[in-house]
C-alpha atoms as a PDB file:
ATOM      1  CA  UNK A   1     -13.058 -11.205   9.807  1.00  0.00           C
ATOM      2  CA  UNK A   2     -12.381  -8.326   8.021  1.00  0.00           C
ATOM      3  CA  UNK A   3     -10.388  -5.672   9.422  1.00  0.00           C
ATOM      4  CA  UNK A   4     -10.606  -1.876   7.897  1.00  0.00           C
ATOM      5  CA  UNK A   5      -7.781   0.144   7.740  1.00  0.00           C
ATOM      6  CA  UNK A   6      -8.194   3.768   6.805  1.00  0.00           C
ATOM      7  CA  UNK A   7      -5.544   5.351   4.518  1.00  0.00           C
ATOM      8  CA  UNK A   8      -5.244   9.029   6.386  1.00  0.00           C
ATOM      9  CA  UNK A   9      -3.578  10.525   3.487  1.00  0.00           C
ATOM     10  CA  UNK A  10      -6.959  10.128   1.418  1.00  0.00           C
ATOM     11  CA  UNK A  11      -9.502  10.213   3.989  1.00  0.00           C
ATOM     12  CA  UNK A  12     -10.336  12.724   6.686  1.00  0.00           C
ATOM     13  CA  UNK A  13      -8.910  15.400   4.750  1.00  0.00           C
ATOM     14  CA  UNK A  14     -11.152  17.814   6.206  1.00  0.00           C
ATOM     15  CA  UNK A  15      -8.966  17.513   8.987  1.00  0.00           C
ATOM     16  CA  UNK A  16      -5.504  18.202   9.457  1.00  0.00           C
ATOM     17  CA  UNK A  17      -3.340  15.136   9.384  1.00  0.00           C
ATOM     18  CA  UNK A  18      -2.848  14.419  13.141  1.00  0.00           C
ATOM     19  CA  UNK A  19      -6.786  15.502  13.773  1.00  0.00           C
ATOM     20  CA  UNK A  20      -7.552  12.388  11.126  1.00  0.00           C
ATOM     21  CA  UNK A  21      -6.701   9.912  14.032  1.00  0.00           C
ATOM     22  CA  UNK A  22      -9.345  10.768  16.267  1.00  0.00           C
ATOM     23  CA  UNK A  23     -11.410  11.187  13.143  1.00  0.00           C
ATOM     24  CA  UNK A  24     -10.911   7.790  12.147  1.00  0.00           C
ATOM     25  CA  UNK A  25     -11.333   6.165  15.355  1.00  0.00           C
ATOM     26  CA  UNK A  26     -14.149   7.786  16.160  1.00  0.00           C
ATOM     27  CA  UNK A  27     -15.694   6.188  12.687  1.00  0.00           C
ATOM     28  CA  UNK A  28     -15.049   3.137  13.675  1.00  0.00           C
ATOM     29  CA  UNK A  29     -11.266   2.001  12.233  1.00  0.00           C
ATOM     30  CA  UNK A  30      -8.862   0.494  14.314  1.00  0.00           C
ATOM     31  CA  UNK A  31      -6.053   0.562  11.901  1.00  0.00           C
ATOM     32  CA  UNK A  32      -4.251   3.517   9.700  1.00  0.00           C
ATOM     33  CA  UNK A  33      -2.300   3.533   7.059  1.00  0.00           C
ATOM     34  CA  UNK A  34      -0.711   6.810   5.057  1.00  0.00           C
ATOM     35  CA  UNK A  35       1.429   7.424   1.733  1.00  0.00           C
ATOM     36  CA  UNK A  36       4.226   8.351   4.166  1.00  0.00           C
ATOM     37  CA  UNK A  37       5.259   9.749   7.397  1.00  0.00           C
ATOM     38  CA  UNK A  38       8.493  11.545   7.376  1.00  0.00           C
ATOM     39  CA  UNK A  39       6.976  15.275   7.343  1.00  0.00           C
ATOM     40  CA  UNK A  40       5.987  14.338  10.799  1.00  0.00           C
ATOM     41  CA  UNK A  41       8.433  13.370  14.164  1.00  0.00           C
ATOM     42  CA  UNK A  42       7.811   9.659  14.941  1.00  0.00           C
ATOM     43  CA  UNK A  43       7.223  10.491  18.075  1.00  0.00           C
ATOM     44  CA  UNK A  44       3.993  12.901  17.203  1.00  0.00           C
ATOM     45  CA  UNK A  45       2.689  10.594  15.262  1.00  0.00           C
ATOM     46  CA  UNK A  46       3.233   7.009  18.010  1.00  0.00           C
ATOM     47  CA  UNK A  47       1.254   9.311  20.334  1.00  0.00           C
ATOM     48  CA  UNK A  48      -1.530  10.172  17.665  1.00  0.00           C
ATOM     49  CA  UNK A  49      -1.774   5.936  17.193  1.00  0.00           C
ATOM     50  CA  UNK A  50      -1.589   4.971  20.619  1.00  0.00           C
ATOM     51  CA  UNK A  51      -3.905   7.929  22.171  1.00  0.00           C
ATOM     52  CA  UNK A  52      -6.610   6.486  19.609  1.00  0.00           C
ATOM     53  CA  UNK A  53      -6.045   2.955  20.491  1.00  0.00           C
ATOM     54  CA  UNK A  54      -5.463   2.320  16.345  1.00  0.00           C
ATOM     55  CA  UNK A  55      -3.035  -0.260  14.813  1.00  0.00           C
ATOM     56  CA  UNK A  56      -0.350   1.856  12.379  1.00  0.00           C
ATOM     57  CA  UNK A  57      -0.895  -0.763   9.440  1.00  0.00           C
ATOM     58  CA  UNK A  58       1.237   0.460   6.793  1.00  0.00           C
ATOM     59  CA  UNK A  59       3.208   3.337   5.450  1.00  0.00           C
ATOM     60  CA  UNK A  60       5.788   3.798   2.065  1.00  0.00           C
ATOM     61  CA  UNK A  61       9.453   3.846   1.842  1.00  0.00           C
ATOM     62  CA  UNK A  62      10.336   7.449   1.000  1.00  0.00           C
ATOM     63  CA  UNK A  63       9.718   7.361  -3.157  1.00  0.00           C
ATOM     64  CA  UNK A  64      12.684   9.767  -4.138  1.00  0.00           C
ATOM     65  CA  UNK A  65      11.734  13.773  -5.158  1.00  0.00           C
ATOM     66  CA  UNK A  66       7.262  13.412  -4.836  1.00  0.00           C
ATOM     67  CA  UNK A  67       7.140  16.890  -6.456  1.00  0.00           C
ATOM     68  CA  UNK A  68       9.675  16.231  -9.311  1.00  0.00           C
ATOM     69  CA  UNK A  69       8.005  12.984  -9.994  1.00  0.00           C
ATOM     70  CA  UNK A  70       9.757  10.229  -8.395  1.00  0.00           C
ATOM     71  CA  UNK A  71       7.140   7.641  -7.161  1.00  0.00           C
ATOM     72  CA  UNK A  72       9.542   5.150  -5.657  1.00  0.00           C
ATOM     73  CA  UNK A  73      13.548   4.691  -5.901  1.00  0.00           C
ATOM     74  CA  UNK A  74      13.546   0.499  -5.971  1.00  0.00           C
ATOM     75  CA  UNK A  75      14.208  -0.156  -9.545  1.00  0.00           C
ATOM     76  CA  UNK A  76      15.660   3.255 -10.420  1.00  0.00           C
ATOM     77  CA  UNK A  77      19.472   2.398 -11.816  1.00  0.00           C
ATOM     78  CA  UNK A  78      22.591   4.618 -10.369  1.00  0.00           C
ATOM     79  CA  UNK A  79      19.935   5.362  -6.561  1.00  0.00           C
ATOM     80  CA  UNK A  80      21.152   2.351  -5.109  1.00  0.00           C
ATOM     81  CA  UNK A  81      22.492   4.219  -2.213  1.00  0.00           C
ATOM     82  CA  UNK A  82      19.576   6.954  -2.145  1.00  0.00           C
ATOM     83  CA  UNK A  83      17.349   3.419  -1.896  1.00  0.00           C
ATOM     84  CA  UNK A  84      19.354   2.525   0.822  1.00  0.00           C
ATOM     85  CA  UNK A  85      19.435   5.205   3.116  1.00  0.00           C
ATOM     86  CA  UNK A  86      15.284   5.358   2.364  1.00  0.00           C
ATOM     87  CA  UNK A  87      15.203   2.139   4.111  1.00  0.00           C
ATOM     88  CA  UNK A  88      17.126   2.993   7.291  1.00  0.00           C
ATOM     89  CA  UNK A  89      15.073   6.047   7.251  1.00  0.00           C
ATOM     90  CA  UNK A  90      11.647   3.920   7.004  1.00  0.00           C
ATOM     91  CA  UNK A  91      12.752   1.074   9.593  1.00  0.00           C
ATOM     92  CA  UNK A  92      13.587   4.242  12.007  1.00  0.00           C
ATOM     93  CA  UNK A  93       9.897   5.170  11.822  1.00  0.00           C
ATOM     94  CA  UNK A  94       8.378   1.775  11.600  1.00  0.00           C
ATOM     95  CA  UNK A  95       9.899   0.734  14.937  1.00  0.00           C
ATOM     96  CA  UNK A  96       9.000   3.596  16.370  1.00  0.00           C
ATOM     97  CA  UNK A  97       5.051   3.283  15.428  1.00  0.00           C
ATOM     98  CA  UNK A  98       5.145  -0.957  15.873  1.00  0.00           C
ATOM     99  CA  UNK A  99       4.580  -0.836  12.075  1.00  0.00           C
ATOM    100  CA  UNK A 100       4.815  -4.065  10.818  1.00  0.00           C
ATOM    101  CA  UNK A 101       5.070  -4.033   6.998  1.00  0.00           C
ATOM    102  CA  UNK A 102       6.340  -1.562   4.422  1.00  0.00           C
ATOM    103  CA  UNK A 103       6.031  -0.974   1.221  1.00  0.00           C
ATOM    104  CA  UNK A 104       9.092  -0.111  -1.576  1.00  0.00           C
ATOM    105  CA  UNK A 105       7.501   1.600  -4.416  1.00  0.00           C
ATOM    106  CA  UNK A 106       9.029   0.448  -7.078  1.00  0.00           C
ATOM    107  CA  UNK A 107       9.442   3.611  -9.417  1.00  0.00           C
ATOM    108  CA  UNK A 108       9.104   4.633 -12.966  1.00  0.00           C
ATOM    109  CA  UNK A 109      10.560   3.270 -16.300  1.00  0.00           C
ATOM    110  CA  UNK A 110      12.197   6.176 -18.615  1.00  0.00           C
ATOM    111  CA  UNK A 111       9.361   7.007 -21.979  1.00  0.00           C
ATOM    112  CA  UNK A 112      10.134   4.724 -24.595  1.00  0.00           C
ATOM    113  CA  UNK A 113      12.310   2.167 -22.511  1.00  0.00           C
ATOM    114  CA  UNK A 114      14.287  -0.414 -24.700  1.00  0.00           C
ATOM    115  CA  UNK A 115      14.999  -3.885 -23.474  1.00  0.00           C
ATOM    116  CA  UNK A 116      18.598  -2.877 -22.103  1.00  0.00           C
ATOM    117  CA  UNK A 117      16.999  -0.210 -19.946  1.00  0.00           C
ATOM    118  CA  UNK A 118      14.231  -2.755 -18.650  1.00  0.00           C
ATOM    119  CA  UNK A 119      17.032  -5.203 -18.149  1.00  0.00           C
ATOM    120  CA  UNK A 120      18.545  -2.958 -16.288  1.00  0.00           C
ATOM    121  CA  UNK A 121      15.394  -1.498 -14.018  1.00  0.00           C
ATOM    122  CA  UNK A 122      14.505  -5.125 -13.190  1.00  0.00           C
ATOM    123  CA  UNK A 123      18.037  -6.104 -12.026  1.00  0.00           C
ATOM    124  CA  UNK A 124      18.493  -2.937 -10.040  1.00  0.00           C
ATOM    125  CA  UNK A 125      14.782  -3.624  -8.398  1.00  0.00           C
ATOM    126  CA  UNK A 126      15.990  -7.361  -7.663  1.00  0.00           C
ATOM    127  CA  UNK A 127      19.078  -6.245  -5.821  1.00  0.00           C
ATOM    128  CA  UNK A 128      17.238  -3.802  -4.120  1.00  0.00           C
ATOM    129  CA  UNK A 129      14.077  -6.100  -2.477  1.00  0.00           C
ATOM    130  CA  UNK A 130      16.603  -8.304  -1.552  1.00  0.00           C
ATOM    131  CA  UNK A 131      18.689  -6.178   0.255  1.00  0.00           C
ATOM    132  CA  UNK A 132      15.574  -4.037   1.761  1.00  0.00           C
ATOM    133  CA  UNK A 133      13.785  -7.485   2.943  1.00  0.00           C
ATOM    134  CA  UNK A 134      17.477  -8.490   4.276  1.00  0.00           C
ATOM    135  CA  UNK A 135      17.493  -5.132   6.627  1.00  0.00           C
ATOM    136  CA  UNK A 136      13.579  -5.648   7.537  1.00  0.00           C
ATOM    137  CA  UNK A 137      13.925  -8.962   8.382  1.00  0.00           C
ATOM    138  CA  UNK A 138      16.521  -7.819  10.897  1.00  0.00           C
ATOM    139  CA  UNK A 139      13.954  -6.143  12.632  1.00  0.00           C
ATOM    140  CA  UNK A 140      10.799  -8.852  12.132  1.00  0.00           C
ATOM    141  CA  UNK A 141       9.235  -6.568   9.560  1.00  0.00           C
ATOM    142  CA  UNK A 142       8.048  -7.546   6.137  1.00  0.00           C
ATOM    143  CA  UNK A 143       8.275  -5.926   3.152  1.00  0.00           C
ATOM    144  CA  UNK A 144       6.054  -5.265   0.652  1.00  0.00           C
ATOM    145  CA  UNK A 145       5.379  -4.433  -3.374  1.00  0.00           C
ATOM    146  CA  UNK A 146       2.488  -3.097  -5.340  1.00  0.00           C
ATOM    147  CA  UNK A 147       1.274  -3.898  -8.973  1.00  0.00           C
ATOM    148  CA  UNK A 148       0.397   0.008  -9.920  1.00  0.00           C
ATOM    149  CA  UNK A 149      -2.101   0.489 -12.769  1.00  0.00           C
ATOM    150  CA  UNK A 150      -0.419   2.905 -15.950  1.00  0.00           C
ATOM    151  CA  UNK A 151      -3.235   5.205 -16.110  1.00  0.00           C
ATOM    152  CA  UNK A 152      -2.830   6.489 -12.756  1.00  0.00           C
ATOM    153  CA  UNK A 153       1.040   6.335 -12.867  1.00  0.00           C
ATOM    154  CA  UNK A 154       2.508   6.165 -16.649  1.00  0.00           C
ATOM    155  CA  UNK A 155       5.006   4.181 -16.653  1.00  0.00           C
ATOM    156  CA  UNK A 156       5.338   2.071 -13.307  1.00  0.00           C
ATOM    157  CA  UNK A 157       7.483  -0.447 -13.724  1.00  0.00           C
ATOM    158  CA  UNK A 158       5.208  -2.990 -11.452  1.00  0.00           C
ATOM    159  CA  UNK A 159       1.975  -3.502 -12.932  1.00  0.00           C
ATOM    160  CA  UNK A 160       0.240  -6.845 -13.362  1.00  0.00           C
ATOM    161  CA  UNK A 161       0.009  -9.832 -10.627  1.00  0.00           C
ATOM    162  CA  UNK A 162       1.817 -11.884 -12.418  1.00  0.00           C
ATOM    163  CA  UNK A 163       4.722  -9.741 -12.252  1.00  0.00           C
ATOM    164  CA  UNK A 164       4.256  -9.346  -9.147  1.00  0.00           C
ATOM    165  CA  UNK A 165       4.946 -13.216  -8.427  1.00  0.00           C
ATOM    166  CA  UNK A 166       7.667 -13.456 -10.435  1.00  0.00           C
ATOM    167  CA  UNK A 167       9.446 -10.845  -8.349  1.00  0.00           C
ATOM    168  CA  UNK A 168       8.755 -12.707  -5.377  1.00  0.00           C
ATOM    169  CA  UNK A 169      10.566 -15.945  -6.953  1.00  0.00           C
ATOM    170  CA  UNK A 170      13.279 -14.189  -8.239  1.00  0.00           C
ATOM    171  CA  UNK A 171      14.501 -12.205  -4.445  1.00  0.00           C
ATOM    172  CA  UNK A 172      13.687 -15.114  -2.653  1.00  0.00           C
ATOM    173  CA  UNK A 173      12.858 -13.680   0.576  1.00  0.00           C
ATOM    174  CA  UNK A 174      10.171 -15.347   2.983  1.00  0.00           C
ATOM    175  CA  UNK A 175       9.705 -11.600   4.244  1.00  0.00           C
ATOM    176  CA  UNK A 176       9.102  -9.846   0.436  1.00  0.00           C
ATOM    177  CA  UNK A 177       5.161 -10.320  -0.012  1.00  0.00           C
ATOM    178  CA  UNK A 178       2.301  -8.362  -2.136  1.00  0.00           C
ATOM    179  CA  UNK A 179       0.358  -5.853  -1.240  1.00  0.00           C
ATOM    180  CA  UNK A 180      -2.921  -6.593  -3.818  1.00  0.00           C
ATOM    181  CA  UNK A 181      -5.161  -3.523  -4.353  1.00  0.00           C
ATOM    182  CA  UNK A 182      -8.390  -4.249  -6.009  1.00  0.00           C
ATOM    183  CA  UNK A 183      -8.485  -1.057  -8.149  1.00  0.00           C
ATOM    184  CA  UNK A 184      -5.523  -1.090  -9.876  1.00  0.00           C
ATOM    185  CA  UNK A 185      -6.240  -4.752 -10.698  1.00  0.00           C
ATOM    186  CA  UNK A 186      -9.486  -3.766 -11.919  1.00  0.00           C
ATOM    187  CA  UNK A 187      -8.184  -1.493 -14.106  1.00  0.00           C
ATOM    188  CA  UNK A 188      -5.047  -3.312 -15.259  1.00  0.00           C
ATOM    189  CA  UNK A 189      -6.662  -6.690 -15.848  1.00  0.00           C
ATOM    190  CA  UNK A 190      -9.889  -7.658 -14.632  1.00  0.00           C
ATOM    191  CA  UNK A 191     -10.878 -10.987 -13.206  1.00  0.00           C
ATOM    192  CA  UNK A 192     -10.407  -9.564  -9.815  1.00  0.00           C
ATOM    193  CA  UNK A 193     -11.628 -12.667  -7.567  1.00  0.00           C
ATOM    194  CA  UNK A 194      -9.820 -15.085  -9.946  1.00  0.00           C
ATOM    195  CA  UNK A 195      -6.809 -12.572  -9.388  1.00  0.00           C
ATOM    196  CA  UNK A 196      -7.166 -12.492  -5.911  1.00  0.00           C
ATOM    197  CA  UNK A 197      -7.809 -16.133  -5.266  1.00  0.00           C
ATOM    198  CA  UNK A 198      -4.305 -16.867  -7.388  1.00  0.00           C
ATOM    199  CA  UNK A 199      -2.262 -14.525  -5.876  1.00  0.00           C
ATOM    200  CA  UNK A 200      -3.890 -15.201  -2.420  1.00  0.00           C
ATOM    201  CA  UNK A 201      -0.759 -17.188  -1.055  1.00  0.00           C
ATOM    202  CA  UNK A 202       1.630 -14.168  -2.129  1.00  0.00           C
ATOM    203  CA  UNK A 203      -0.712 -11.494  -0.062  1.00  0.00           C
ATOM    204  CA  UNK A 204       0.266  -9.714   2.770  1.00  0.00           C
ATOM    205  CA  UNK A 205      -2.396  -6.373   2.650  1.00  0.00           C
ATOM    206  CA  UNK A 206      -5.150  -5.190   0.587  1.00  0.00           C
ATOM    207  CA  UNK A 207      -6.208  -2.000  -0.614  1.00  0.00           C
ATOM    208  CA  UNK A 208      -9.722  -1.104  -1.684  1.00  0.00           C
ATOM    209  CA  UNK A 209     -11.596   1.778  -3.724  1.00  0.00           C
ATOM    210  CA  UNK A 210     -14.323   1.797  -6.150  1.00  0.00           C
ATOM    211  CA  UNK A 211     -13.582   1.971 -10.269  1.00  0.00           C
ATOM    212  CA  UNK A 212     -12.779   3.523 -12.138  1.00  0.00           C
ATOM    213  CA  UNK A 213     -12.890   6.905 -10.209  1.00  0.00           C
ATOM    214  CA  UNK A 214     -11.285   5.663  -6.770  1.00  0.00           C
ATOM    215  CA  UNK A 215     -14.130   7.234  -4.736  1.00  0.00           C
ATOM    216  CA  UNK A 216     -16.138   4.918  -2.106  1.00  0.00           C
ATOM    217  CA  UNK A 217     -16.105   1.052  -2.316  1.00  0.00           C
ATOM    218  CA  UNK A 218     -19.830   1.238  -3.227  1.00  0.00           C
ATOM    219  CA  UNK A 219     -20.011   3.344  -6.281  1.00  0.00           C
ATOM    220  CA  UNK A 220     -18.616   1.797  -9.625  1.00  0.00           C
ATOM    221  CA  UNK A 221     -18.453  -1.286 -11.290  1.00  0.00           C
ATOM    222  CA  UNK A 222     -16.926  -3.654  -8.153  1.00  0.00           C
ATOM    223  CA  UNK A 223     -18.718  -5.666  -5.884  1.00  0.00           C
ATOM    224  CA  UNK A 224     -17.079  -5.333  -2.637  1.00  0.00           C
ATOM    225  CA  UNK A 225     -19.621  -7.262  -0.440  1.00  0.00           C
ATOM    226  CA  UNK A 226     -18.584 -10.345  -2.803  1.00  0.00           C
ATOM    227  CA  UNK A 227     -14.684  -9.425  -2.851  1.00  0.00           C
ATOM    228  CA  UNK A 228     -14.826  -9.245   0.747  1.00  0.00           C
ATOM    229  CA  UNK A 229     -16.565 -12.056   1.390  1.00  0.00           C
ATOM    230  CA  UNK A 230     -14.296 -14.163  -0.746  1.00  0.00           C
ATOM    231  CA  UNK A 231     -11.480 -12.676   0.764  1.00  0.00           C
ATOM    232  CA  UNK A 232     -12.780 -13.824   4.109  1.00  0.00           C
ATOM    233  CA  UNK A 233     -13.421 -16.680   2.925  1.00  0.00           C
ATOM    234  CA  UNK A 234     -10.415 -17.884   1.848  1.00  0.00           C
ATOM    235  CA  UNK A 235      -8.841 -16.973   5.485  1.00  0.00           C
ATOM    236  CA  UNK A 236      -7.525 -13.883   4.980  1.00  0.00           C
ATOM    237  CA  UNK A 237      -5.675 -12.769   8.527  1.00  0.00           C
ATOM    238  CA  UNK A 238      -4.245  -8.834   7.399  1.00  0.00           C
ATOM    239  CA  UNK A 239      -6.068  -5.292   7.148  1.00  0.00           C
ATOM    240  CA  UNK A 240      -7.852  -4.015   4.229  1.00  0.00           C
ATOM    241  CA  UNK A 241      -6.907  -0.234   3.536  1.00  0.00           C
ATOM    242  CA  UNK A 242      -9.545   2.106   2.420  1.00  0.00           C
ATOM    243  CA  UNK A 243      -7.634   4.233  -0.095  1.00  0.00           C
ATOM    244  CA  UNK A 244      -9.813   5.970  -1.826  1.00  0.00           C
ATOM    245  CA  UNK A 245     -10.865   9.319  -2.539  1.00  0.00           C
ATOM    246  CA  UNK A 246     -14.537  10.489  -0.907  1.00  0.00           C
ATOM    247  CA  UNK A 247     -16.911  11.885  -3.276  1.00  0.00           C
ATOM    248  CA  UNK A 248     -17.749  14.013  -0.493  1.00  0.00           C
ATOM    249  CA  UNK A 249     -17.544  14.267   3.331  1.00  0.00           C
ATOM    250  CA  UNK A 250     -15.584  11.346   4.591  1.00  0.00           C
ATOM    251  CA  UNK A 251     -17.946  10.584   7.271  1.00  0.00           C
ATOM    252  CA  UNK A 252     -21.168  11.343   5.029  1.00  0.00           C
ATOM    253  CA  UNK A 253     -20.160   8.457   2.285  1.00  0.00           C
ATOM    254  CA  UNK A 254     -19.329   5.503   5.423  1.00  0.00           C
ATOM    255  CA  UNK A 255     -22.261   3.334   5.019  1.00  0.00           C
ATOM    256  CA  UNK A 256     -20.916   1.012   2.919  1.00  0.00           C
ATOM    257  CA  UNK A 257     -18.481  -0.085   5.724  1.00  0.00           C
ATOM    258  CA  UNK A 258     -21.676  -0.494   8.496  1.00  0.00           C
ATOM    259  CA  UNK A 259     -21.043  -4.331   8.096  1.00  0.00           C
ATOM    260  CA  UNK A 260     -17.686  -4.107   8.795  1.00  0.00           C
ATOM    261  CA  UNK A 261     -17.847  -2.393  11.935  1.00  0.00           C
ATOM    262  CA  UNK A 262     -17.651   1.081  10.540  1.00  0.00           C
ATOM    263  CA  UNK A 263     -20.186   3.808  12.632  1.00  0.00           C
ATOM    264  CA  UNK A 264     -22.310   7.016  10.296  1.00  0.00           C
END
């Protein structure tokens, strides 16, 4: 069965980011997700979850200096310790909201990167997972990491599934798993279902948003109803995580998710 999750740092913006809990719930989610939660007490935002009977699904490590560009710390060389004290920070807040998985963001490679400073990012990002999943796992949590498509971010350093798995093999950690979202494999390399169906064992959440302009799950060139389905299909247990932009009203663009148990 499918399960939506919607991502309150996208949707219900009409609202101001506690007021998108009730907002959500009363569309029909049961589960939330969010870029990140630290401009908020934990305790503010457990009561916001719990008063709306929602599941807190997912939320990011914190991903360095937002404003001055940093979109994650995890494979950044010479932040090992700002990485570090981003996970004690994150576990703090997951265990207060009974958030189950996280996700390290894994950060961006320097213009022009030479095979030293790749090298160099992908050892750092190794150490890093592996100590991250080490402190999760302490705590029954699992850890997660995206494939990011370059148009959206230049110069992620994760970007294609198969990276992805290889990352996986190389930490070693039962508790290090992917978090697959169908629009930046869309627009990265294609083949979604065959995508999906490969990396299926690896997957531990799911994003969703239509392509190429990350609006609702019904406009663009995906089919949904047939990702879904296969997605079902192939037993799929976790939360799928609406993280898209609407083209409009939140609310007003919900009908695609009637069949999921979403209400207009």
């Amino acid at each position: 069965m499918i399960r939506l999750a919607a991502n309150l740092s996208m949707l219900f913006t009409e609202h101001d980011f506690i007021d998108r809990f009730p907002a959500a719930a009363k569309a029909g989610f049961r589960g939330v997700e969010y870029l990140f939660p630290y401009a908020y007490d934990p305790d503010e935002l457990r009561d916001a979850v719990n008063a709306n009977n929602l599941t807190q699904v997912l939320f990011n490590l914190p991903p360095g200096d937002w404003e001055a560009g940093d979109r994650g710390l995890t494979s950044l060389p010479g932040r090992e310790q700002e990485f570090r004290d981003s996970v004690s920070q994150a576990i703090r807040y997951a265990e207060a909201l009974d958030c189950s998985q996280l996700h390290a963001m894994a950060g961006l490679l320097p213009a022009e990167a030479d095979v030293d400073v790749r090298s160099a990012h992908l050892n750092t990002y190794v150490n890093n997972l592996r100590y991250a999943a080490a402190e999760l796992a302490k705590v029954g949590k699992t850890l997660l990491i995206e494939p990011i498509n370059g148009r959206d971010m230049p110069g992620f350093f994760l970007q294609r599934q198969a990276q992805a798995r290889d990352i996986l093999a190389q930490v070693g950690a039962d508790n290090l798993r992917v978090q697959f979202d169908a629009y930046h494999c869309q627009i990265v390399e294609g083949d979604l279902i065959r995508n999906l169906e490969t990396q299926f064992p690896n997957i531990g959440h799911v994003q969703i948003a239509g392509v190429p302009e990350r609006q609702e799950p019904d406009v663009g060139e995906l089919n949904y109803p047939a990702i879904l389905a296969r997605l079902d299909a192939l037993g799929y247990q976790g939360w799928v995580g609406c993280e898209y932009r609407p083209a409009g009203d939140t609310q007003a663009g919900l009908g695609w998710g009637t069949d999921y148990g979403l209400t207009l």
